[in-house]
PDB file of N, CA and C in Angstrom:
ATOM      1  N   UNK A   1      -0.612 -12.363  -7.596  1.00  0.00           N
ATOM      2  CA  UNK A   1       0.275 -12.070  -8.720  1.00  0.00           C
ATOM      3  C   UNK A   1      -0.359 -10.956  -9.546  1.00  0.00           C
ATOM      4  N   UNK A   2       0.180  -9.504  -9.599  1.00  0.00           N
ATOM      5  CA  UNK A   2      -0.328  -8.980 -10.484  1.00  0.00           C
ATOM      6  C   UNK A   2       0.129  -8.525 -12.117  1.00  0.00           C
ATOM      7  N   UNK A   3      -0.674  -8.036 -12.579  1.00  0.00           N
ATOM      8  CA  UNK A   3      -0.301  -7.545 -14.301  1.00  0.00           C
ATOM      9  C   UNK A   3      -0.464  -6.598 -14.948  1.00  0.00           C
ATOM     10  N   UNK A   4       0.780  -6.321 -15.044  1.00  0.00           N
ATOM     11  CA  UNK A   4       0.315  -4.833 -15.905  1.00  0.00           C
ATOM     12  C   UNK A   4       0.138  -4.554 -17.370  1.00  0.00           C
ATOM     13  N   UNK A   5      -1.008  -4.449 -17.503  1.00  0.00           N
ATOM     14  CA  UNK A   5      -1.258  -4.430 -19.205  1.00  0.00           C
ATOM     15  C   UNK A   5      -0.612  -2.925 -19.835  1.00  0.00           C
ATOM     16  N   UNK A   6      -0.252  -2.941 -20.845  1.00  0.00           N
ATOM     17  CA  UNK A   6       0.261  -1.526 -21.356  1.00  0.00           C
ATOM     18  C   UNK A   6      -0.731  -1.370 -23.294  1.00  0.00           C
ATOM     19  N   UNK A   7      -1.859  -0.483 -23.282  1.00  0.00           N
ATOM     20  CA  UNK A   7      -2.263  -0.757 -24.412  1.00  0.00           C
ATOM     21  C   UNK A   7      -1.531   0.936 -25.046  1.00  0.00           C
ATOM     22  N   UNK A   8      -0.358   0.402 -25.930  1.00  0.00           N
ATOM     23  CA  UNK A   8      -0.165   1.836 -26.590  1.00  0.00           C
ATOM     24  C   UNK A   8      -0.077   2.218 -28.238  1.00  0.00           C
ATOM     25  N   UNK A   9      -0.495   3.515 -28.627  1.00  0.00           N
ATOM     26  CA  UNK A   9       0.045   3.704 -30.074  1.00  0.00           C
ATOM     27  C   UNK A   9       1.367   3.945 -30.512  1.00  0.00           C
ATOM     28  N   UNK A  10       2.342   3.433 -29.567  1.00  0.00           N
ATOM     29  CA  UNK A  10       4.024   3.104 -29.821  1.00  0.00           C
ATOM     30  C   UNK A  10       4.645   2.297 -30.479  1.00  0.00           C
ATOM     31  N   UNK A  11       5.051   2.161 -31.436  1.00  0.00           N
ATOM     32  CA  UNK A  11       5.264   1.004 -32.339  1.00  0.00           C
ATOM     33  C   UNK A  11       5.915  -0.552 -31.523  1.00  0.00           C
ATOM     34  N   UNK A  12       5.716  -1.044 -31.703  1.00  0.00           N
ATOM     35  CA  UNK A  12       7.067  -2.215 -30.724  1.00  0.00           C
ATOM     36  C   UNK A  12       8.113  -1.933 -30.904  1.00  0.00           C
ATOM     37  N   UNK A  13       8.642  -1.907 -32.348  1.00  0.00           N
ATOM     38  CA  UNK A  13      10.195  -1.804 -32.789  1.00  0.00           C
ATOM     39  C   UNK A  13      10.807  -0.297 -31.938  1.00  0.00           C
ATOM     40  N   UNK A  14       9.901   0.931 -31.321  1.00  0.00           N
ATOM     41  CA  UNK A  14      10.300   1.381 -30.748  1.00  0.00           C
ATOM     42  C   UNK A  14      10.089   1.751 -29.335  1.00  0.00           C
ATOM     43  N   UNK A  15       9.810   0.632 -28.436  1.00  0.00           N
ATOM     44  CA  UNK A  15       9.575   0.022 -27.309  1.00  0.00           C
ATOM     45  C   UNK A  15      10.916  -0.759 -26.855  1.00  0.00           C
ATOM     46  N   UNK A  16      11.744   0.347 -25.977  1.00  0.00           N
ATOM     47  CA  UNK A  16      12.795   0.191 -25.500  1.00  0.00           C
ATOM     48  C   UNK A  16      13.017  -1.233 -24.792  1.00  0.00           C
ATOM     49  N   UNK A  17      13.560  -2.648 -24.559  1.00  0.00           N
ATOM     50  CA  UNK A  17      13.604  -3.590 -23.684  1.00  0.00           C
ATOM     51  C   UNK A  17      13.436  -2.948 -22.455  1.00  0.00           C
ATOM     52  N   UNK A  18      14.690  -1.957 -22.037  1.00  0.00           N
ATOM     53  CA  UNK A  18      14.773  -1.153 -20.714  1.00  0.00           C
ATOM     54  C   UNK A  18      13.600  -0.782 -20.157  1.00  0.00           C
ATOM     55  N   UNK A  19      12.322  -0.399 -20.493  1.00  0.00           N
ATOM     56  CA  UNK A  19      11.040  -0.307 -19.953  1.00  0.00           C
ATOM     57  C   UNK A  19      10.596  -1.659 -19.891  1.00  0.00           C
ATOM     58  N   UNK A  20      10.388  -2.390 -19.719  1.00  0.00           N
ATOM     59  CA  UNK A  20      10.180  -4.030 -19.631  1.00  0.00           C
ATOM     60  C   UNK A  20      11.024  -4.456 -18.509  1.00  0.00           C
ATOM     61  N   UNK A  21      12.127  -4.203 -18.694  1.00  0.00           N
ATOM     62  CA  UNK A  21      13.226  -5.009 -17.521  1.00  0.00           C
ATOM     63  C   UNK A  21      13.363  -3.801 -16.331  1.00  0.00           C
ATOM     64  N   UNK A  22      13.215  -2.716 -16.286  1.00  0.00           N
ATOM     65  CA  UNK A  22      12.954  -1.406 -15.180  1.00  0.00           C
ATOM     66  C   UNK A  22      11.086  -1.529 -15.105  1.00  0.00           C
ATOM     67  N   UNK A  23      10.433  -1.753 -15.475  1.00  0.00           N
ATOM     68  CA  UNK A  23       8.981  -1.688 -14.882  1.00  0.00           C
ATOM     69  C   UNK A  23       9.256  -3.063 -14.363  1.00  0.00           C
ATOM     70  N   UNK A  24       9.712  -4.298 -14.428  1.00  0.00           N
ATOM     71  CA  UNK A  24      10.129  -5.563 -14.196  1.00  0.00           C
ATOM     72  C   UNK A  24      10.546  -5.168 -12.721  1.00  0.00           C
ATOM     73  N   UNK A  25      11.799  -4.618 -12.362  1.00  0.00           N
ATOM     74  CA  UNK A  25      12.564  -4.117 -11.646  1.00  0.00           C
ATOM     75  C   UNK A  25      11.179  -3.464 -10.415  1.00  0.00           C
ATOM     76  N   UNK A  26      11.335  -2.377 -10.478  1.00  0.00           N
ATOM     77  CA  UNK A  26      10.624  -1.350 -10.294  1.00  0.00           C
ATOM     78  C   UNK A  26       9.091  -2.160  -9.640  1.00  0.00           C
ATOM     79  N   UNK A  27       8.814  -2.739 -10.441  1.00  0.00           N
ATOM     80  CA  UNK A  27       7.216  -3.444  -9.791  1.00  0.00           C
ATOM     81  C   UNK A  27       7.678  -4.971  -8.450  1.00  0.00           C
ATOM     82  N   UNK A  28       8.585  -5.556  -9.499  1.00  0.00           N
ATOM     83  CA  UNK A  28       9.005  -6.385  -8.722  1.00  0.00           C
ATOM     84  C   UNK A  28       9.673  -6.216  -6.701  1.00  0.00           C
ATOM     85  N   UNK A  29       9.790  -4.951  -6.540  1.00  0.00           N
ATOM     86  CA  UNK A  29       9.970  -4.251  -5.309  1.00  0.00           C
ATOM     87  C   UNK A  29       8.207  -4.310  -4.376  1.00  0.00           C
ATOM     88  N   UNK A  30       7.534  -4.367  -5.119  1.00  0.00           N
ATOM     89  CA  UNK A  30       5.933  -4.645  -4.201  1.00  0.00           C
ATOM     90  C   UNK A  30       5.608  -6.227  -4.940  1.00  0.00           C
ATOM     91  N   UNK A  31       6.021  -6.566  -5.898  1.00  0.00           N
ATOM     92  CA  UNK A  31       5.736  -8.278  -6.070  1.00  0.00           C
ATOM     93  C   UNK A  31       6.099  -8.296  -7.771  1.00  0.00           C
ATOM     94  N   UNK A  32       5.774  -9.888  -8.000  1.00  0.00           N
ATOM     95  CA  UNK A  32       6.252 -10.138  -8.944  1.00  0.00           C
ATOM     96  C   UNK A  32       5.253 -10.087 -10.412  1.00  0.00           C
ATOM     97  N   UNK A  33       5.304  -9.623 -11.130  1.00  0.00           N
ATOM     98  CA  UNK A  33       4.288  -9.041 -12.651  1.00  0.00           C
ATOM     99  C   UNK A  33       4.690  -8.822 -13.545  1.00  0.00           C
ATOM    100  N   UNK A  34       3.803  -9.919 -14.483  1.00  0.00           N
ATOM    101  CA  UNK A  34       4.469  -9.989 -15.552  1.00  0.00           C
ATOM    102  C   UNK A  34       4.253  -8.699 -16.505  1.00  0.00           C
ATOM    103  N   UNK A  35       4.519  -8.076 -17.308  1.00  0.00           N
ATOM    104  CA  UNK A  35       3.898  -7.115 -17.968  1.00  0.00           C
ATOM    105  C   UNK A  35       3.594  -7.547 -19.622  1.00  0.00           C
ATOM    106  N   UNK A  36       2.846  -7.099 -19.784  1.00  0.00           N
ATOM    107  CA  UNK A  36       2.504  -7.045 -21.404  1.00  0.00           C
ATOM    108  C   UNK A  36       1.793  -5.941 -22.107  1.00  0.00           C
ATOM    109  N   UNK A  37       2.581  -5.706 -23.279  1.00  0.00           N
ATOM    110  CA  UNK A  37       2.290  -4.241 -24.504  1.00  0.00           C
ATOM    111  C   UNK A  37       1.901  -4.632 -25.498  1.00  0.00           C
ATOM    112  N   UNK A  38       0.712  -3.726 -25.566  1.00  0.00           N
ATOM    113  CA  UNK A  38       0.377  -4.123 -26.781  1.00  0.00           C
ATOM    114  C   UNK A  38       0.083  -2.777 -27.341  1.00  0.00           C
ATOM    115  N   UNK A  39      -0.200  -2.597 -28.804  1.00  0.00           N
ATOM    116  CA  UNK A  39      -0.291  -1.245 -29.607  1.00  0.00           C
ATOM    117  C   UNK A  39      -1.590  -1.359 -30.274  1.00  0.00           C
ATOM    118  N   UNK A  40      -1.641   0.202 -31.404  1.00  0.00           N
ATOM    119  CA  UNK A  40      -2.782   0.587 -31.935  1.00  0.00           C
ATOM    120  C   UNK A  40      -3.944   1.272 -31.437  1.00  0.00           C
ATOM    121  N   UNK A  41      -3.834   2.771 -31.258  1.00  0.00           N
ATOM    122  CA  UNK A  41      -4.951   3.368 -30.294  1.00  0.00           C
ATOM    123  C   UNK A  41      -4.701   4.714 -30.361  1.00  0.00           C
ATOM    124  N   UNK A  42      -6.153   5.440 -30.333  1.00  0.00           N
ATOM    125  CA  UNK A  42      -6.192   6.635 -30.105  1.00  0.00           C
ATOM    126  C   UNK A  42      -6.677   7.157 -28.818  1.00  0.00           C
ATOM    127  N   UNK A  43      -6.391   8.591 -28.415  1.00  0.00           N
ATOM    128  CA  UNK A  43      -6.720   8.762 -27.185  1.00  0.00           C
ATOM    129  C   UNK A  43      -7.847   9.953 -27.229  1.00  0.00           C
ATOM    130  N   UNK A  44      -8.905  10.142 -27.538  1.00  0.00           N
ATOM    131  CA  UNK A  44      -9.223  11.325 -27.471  1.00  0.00           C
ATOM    132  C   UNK A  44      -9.653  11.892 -29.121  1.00  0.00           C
ATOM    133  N   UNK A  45      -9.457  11.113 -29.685  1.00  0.00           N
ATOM    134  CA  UNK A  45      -9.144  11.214 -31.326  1.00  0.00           C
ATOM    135  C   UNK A  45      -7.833  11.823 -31.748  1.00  0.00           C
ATOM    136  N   UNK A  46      -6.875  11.390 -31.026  1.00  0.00           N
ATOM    137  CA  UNK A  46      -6.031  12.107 -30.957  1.00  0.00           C
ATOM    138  C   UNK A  46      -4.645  11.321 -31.453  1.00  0.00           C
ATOM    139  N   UNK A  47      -3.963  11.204 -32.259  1.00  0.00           N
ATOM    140  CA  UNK A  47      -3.010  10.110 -32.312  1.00  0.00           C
ATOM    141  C   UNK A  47      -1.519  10.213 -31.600  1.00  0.00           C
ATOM    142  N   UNK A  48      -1.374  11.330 -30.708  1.00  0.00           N
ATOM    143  CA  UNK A  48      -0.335  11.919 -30.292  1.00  0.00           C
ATOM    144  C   UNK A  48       0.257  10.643 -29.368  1.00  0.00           C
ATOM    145  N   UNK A  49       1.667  10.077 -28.675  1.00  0.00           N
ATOM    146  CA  UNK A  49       1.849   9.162 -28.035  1.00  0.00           C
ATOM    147  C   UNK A  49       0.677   8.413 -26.800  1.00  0.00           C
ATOM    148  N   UNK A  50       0.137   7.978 -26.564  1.00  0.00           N
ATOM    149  CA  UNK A  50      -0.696   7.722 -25.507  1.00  0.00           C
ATOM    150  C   UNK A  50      -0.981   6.131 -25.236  1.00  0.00           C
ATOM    151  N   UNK A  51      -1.598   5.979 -23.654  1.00  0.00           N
ATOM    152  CA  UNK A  51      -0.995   4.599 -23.445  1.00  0.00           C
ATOM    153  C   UNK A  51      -2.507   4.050 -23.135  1.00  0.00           C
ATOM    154  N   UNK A  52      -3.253   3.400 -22.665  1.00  0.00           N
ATOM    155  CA  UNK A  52      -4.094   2.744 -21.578  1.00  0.00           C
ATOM    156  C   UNK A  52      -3.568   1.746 -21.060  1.00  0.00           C
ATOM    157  N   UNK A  53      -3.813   1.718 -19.632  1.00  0.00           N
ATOM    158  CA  UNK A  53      -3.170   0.350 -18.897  1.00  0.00           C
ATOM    159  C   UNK A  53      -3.882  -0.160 -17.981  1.00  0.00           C
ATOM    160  N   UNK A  54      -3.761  -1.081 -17.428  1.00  0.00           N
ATOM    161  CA  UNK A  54      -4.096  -1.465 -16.128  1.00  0.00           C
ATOM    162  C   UNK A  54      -3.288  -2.493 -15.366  1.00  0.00           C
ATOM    163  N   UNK A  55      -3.175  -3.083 -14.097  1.00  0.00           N
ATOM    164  CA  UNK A  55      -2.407  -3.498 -13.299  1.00  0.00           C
ATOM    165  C   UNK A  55      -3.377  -4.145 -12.459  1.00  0.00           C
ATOM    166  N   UNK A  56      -3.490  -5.186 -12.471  1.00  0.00           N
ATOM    167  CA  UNK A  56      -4.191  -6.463 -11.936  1.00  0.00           C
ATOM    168  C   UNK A  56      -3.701  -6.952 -11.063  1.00  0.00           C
ATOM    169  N   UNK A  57      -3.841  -6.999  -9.610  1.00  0.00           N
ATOM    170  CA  UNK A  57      -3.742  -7.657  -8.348  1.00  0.00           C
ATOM    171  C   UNK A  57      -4.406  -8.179  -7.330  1.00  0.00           C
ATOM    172  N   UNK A  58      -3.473  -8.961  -6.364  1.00  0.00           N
ATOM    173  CA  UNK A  58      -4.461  -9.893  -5.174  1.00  0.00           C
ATOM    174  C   UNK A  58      -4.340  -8.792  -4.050  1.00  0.00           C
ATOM    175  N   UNK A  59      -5.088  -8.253  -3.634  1.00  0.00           N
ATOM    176  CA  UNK A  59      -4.702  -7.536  -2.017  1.00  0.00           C
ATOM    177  C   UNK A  59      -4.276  -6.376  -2.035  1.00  0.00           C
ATOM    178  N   UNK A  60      -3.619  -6.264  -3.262  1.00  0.00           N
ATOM    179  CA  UNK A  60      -2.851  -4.993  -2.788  1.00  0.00           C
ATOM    180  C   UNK A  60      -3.015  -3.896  -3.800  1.00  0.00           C
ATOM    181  N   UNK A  61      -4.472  -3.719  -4.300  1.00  0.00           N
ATOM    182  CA  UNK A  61      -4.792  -2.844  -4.600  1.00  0.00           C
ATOM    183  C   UNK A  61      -5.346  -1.685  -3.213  1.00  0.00           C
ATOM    184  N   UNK A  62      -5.229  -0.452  -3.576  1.00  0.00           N
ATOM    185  CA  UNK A  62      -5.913   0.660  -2.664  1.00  0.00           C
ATOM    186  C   UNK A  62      -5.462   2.107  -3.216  1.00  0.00           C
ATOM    187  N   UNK A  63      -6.384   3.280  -2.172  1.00  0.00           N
ATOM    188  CA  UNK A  63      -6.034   4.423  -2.915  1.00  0.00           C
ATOM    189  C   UNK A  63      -4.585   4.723  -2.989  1.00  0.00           C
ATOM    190  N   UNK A  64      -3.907   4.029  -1.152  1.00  0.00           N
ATOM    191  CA  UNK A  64      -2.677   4.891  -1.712  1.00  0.00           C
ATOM    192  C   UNK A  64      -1.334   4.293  -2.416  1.00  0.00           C
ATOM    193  N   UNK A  65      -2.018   2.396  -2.584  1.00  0.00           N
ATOM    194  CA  UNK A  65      -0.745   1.711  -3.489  1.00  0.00           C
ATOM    195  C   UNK A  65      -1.007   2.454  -4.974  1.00  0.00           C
ATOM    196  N   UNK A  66      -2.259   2.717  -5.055  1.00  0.00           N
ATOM    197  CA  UNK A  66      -2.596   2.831  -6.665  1.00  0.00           C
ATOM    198  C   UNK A  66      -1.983   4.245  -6.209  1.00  0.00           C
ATOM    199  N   UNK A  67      -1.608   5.790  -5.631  1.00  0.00           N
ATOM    200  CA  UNK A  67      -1.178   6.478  -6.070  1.00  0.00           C
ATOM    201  C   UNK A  67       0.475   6.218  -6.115  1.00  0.00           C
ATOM    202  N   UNK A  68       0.580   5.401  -5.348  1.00  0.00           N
ATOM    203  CA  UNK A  68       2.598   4.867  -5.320  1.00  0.00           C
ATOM    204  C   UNK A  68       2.986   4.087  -7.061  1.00  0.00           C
ATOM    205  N   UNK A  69       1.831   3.467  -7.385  1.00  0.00           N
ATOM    206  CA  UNK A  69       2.277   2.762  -8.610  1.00  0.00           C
ATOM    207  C   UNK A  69       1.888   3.476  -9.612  1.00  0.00           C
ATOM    208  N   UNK A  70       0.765   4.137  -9.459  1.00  0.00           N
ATOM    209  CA  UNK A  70       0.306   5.384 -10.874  1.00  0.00           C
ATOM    210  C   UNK A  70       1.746   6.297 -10.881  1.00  0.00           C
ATOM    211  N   UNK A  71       2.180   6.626 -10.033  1.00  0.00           N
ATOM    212  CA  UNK A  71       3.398   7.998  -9.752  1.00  0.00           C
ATOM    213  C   UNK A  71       4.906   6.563 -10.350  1.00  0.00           C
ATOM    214  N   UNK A  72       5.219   5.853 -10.410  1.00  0.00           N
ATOM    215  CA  UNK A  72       6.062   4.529 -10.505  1.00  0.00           C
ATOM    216  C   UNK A  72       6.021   4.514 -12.160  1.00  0.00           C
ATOM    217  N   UNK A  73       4.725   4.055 -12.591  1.00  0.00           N
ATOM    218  CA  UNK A  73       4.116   3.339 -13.738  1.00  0.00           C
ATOM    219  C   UNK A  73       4.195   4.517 -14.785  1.00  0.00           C
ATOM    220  N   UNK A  74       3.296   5.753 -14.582  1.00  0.00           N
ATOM    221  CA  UNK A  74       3.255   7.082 -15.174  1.00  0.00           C
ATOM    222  C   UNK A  74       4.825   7.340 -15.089  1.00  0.00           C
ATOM    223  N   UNK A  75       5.758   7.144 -14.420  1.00  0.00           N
ATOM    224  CA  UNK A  75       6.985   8.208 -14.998  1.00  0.00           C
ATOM    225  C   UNK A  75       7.837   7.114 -15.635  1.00  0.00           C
ATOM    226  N   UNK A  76       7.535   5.859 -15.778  1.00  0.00           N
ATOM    227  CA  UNK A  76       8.697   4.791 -16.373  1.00  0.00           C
ATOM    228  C   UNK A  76       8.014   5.289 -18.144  1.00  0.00           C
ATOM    229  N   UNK A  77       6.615   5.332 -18.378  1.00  0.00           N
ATOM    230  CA  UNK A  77       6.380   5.466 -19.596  1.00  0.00           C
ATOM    231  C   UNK A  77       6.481   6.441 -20.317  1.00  0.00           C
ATOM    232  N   UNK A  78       6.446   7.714 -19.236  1.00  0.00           N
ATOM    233  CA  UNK A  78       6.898   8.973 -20.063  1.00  0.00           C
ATOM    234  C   UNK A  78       8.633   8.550 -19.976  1.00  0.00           C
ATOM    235  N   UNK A  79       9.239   8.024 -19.417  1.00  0.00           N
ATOM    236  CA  UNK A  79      10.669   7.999 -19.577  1.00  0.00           C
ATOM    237  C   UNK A  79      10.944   7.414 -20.875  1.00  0.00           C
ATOM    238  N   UNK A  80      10.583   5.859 -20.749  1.00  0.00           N
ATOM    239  CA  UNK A  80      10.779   5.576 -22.198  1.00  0.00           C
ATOM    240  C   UNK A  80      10.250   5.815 -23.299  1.00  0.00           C
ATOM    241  N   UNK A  81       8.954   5.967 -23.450  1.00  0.00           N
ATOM    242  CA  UNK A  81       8.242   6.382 -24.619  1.00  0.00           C
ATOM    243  C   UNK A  81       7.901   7.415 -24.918  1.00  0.00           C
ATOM    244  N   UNK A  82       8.019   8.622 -23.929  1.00  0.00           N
ATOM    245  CA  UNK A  82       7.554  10.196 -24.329  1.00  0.00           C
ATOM    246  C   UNK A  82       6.052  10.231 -23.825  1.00  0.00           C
ATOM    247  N   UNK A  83       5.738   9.463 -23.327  1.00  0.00           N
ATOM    248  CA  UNK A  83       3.694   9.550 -23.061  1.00  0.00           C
ATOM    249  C   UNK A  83       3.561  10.469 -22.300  1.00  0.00           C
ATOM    250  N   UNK A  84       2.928  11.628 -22.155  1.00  0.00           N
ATOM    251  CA  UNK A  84       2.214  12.185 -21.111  1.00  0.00           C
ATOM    252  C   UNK A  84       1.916  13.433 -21.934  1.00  0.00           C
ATOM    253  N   UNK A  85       0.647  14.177 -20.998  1.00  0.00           N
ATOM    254  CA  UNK A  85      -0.325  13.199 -20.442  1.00  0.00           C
ATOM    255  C   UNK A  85      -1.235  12.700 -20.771  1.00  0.00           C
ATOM    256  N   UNK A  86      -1.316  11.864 -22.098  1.00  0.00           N
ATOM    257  CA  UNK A  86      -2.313  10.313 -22.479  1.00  0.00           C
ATOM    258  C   UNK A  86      -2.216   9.321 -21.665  1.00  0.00           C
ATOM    259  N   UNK A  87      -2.110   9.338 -20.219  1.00  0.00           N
ATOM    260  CA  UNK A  87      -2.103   8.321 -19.654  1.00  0.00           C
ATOM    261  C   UNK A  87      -3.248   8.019 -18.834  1.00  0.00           C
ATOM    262  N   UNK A  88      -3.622   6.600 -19.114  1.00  0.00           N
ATOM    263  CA  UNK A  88      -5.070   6.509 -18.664  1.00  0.00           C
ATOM    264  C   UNK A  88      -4.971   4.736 -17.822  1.00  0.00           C
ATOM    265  N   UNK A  89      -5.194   5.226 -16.650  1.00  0.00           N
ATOM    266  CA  UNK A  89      -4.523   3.628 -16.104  1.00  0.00           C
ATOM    267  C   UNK A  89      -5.854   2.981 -15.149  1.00  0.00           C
ATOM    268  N   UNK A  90      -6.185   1.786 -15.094  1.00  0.00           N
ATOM    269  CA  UNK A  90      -7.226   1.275 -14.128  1.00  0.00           C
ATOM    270  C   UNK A  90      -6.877   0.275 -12.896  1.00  0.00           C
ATOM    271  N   UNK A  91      -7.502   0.126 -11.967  1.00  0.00           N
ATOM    272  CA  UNK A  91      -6.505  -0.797 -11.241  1.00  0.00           C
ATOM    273  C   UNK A  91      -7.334  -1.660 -10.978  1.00  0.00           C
ATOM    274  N   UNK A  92      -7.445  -2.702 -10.811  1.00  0.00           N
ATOM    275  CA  UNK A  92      -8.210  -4.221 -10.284  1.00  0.00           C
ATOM    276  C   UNK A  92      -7.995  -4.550  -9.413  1.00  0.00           C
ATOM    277  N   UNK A  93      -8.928  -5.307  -8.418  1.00  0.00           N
ATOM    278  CA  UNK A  93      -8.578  -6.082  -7.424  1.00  0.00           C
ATOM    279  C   UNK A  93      -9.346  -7.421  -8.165  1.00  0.00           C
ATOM    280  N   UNK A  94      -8.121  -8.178  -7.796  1.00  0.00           N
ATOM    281  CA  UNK A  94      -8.662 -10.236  -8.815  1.00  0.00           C
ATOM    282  C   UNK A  94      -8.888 -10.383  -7.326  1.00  0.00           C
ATOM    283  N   UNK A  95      -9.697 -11.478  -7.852  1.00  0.00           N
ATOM    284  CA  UNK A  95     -10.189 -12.985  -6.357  1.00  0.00           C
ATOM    285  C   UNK A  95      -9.564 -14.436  -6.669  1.00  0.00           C
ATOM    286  N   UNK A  96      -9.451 -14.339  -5.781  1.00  0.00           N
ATOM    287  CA  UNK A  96      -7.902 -15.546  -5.633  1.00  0.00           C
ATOM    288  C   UNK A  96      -8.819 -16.669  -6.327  1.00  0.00           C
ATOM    289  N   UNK A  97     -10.033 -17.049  -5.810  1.00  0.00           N
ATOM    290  CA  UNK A  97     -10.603 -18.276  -6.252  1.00  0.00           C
ATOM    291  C   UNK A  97     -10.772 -18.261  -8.130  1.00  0.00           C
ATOM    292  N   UNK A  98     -10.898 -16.993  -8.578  1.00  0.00           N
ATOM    293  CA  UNK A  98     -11.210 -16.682  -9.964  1.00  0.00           C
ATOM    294  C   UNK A  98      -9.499 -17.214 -10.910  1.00  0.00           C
ATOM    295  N   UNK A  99      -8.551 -17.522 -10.070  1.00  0.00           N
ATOM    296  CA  UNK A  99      -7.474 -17.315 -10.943  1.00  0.00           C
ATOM    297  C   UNK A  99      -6.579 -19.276 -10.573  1.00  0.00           C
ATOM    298  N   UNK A 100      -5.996 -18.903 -12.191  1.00  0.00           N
ATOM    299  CA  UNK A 100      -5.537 -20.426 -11.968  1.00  0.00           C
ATOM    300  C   UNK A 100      -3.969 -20.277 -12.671  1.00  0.00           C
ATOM    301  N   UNK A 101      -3.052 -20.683 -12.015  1.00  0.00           N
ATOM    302  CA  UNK A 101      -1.358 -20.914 -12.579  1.00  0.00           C
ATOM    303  C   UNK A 101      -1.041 -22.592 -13.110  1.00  0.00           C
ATOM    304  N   UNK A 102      -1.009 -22.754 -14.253  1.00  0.00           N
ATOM    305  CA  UNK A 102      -0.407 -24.114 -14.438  1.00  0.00           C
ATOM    306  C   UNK A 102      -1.474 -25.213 -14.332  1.00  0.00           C
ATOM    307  N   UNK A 103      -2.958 -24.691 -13.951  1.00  0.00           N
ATOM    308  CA  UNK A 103      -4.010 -26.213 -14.015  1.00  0.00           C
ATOM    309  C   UNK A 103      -4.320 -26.151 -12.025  1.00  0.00           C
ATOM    310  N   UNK A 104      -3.720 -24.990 -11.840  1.00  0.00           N
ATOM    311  CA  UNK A 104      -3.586 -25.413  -9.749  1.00  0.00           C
ATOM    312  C   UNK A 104      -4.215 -23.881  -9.491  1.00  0.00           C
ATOM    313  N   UNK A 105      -4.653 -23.544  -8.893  1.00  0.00           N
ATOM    314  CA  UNK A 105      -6.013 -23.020  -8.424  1.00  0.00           C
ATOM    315  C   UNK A 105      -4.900 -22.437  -7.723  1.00  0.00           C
ATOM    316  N   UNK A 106      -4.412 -20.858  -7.827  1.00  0.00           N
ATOM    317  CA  UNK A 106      -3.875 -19.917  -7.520  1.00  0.00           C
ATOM    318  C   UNK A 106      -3.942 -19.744  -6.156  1.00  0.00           C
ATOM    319  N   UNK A 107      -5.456 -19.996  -5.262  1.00  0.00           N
ATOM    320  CA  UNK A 107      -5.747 -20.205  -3.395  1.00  0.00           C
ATOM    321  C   UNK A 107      -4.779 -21.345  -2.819  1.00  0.00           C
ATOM    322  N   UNK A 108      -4.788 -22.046  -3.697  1.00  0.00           N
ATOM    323  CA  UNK A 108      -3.201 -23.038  -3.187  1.00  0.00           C
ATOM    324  C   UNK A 108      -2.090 -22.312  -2.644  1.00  0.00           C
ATOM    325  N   UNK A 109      -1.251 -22.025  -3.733  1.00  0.00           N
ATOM    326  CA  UNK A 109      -0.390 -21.133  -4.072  1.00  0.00           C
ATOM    327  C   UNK A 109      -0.231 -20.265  -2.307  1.00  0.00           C
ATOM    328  N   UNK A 110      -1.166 -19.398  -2.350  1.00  0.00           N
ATOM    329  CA  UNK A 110      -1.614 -18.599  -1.445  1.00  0.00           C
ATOM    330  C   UNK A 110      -1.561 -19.352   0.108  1.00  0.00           C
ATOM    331  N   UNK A 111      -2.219 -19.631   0.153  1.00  0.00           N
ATOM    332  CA  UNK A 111      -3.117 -20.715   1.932  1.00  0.00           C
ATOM    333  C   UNK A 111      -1.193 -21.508   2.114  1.00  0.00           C
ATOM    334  N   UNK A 112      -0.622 -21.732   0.814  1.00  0.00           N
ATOM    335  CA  UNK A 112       0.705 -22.768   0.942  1.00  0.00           C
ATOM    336  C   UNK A 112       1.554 -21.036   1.293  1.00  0.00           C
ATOM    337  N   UNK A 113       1.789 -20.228   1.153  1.00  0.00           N
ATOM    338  CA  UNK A 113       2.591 -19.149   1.694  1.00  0.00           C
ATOM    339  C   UNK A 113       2.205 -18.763   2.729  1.00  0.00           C
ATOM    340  N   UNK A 114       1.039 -18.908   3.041  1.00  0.00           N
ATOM    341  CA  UNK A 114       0.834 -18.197   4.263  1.00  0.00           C
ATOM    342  C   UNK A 114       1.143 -19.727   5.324  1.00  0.00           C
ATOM    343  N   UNK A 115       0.926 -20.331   5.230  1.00  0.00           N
ATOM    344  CA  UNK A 115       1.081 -21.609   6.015  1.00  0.00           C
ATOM    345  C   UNK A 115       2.830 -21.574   6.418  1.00  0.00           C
ATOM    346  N   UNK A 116       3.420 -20.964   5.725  1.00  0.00           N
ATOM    347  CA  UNK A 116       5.062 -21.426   5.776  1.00  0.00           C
ATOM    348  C   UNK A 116       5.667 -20.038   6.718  1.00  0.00           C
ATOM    349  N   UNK A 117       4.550 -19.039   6.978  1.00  0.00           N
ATOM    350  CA  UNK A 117       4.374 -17.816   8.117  1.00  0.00           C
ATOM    351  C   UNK A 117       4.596 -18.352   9.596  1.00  0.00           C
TER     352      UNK A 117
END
């Protein structure tokens, strides 16, 4: 399950829903992620629109998903919010054993999908 964090100096009140439910959209085509924004930040000393993010996943991090979702991720935020180029994004690879949904050990989850293969 991955996540995309959005850290920006965009106010909320002008943080379109439509970027939420289209990065929703849009991500949900390689899996399902929840996203979350948060504000307050400079880039550079710079206060001009700008974002930091990152996108947290099992597996399916690499060079060329991370250039399919940087090219995805980078044009949904200049769409809605005007960002570029303050965009500064990191990508993770999580370990299944490190992560837990609901009190149940996320390798469940997992070993139970692949079992139903």
């Amino acid at each position: 399950i991955p996540i995309f964090l959005v850290n920006t100096n965009i106010a909320k009140t002008a943080v379109p829903v439509a970027l939420l439910s289209e990065a929703t959209e849009e991500l949900a085509k390689f899996f399902v992620a929840p996203i979350v924004l948060d504000q307050l930040m400079t880039f550079g000393r710079k206060t001009a629109p700008c974002t930091y993010c990152s996108l947290h996943s099992i597996g399916a991090i690499s060079e060329d998903q991370n250039l399919q979702y940087s090219t995805l991720l980078c044009g949904l935020l200049n769409k809605h919010l005007g960002i570029s180029p303050l965009i500064y994004m990191n990508f993770f690879e999580m370990v299944v054993q490190n992560l837990v949904w609901d009190k149940t050990m996320f390798k469940v989850f997992i070993e139970a999908y692949h079992a139903k293969k």
